[in-house]
Protein backbone atom coordinates (compact mmCIF):
# COMPACT_ATOMS: atom_id res chain seq x y z
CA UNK A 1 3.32 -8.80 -3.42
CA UNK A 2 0.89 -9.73 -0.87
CA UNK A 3 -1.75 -8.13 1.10
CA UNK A 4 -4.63 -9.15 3.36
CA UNK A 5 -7.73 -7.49 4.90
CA UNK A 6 -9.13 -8.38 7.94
CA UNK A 7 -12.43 -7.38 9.46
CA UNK A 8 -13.18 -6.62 12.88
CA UNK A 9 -16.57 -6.27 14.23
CA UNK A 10 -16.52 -3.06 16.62
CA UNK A 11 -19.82 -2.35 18.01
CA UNK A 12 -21.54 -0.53 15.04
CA UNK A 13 -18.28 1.38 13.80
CA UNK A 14 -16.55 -1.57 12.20
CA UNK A 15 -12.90 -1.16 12.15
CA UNK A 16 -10.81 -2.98 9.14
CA UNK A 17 -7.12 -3.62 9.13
CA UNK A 18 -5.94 -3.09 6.00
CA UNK A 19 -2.07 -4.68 5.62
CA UNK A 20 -0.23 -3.51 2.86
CA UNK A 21 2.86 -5.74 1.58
CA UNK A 22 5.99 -4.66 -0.34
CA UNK A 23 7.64 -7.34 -2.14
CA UNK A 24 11.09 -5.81 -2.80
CA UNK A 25 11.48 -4.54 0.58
CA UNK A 26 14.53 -6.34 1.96
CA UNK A 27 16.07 -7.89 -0.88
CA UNK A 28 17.23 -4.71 -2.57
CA UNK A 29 20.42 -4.76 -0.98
CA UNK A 30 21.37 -8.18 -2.45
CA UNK A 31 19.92 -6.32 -6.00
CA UNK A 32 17.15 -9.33 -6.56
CA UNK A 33 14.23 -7.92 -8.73
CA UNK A 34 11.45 -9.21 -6.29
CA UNK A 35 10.49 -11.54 -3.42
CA UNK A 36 8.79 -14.89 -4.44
CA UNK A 37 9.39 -15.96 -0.47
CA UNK A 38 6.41 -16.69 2.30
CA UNK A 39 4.29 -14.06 3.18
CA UNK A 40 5.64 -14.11 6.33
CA UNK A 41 8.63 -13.28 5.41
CA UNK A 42 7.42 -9.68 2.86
CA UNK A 43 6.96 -6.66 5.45
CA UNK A 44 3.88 -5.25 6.00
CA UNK A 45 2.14 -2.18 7.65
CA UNK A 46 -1.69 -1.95 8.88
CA UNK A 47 -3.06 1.08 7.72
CA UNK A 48 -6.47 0.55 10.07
CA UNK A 49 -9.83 2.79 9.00
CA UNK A 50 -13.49 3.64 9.60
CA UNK A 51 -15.68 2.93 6.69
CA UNK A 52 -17.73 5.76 7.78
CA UNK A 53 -14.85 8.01 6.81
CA UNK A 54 -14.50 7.20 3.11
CA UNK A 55 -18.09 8.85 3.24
CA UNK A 56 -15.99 12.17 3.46
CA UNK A 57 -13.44 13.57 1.11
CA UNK A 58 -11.15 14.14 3.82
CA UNK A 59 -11.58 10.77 5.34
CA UNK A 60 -10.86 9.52 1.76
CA UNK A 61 -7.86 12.14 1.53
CA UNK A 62 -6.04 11.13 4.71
CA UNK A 63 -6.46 7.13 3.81
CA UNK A 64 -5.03 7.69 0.27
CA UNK A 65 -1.82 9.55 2.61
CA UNK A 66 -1.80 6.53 5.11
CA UNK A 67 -2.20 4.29 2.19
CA UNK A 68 1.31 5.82 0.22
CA UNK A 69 2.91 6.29 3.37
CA UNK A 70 2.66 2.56 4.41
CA UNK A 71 3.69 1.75 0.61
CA UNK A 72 7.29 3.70 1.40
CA UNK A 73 7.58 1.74 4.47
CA UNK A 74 7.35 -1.61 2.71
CA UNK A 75 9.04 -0.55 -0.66
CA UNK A 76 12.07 1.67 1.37
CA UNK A 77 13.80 3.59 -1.07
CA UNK A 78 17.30 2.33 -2.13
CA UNK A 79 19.93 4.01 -4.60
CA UNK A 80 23.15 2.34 -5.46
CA UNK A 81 23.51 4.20 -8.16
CA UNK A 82 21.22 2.03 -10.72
CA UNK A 83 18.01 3.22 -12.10
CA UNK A 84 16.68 -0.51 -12.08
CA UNK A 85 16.83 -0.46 -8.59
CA UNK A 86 15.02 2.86 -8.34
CA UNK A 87 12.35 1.99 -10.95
CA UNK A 88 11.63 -1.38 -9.14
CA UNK A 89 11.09 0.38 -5.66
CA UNK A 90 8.74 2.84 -7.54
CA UNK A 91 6.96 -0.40 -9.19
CA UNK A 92 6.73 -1.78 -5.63
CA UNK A 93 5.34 1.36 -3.82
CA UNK A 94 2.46 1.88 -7.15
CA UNK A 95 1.27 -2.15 -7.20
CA UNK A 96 1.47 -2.18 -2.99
CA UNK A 97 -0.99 1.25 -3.82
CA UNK A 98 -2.83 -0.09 -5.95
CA UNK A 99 -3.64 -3.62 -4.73
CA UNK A 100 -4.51 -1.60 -1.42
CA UNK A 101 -7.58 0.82 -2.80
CA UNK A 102 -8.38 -2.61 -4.66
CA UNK A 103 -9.33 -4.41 -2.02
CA UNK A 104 -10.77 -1.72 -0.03
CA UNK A 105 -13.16 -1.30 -3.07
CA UNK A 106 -14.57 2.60 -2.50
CA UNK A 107 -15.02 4.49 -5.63
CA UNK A 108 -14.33 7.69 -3.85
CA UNK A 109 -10.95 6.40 -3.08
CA UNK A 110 -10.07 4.86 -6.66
CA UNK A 111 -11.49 8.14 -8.29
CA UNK A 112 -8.62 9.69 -6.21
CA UNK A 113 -5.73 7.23 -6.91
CA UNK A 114 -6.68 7.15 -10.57
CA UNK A 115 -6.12 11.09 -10.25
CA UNK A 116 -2.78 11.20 -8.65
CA UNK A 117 -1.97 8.63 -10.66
CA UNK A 118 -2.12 10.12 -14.20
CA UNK A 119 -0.85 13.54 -12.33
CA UNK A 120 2.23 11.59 -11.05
């Protein structure tokens, strides 16, 4: 899985574009374990934010909600009845997650993913 950041200059409220790639997104129906195609070809959702509102815990909050909301976008869920195929969408959804509040690089943010990640 892939994922890029890119940085627009906005006046003095910098807005980044945070893209957030799921690798397994479209090739669960054929029942492949993961993409290894182009990144043009893995979808992808911008989940865009302030930097002056990871100063906030709500700010932080509603990113870590965009954040997993754009990860179920990319990583849809799909049941055909096998748990492989369920435990690689939730594999998808926690590395697309994870790779996000990487590169953003706040430790308000990873404090908070570290926390609903050990609560499930």
């Amino acid at each position: 899985m892939s994922r890029f950041i890119t940085a627009r200059a906005a006046g003095p409220r910098a807005k980044i574009a945070l893209a957030v790639l799921g690798g397994l997104a479209g090739v669960m129906a054929a029942g492949a374990a993961g993409a290894d195609g182009a990144d043009g070809n893995v979808p992808s959702v911008v989940v865009k934010y302030s930097t002056a509102s990871l100063a906030t815990d709500s700010g932080v909050q509603d990113l870590y909600q965009r954040i997993t909301y754009a990860a179920k976008k990319v990583c849809p869920a799909a049941y055909f009845g096998d748990l492989g195929v369920a435990r690689r969408v939730e594999e998808c959804r926690n590395q697309a997650i994870a790779r996000a509040i990487q590169k953003i690089d706040n430790s308000r943010l990873a404090e908070l993913h570290a926390t609903h990640s050990k609560n499930g």
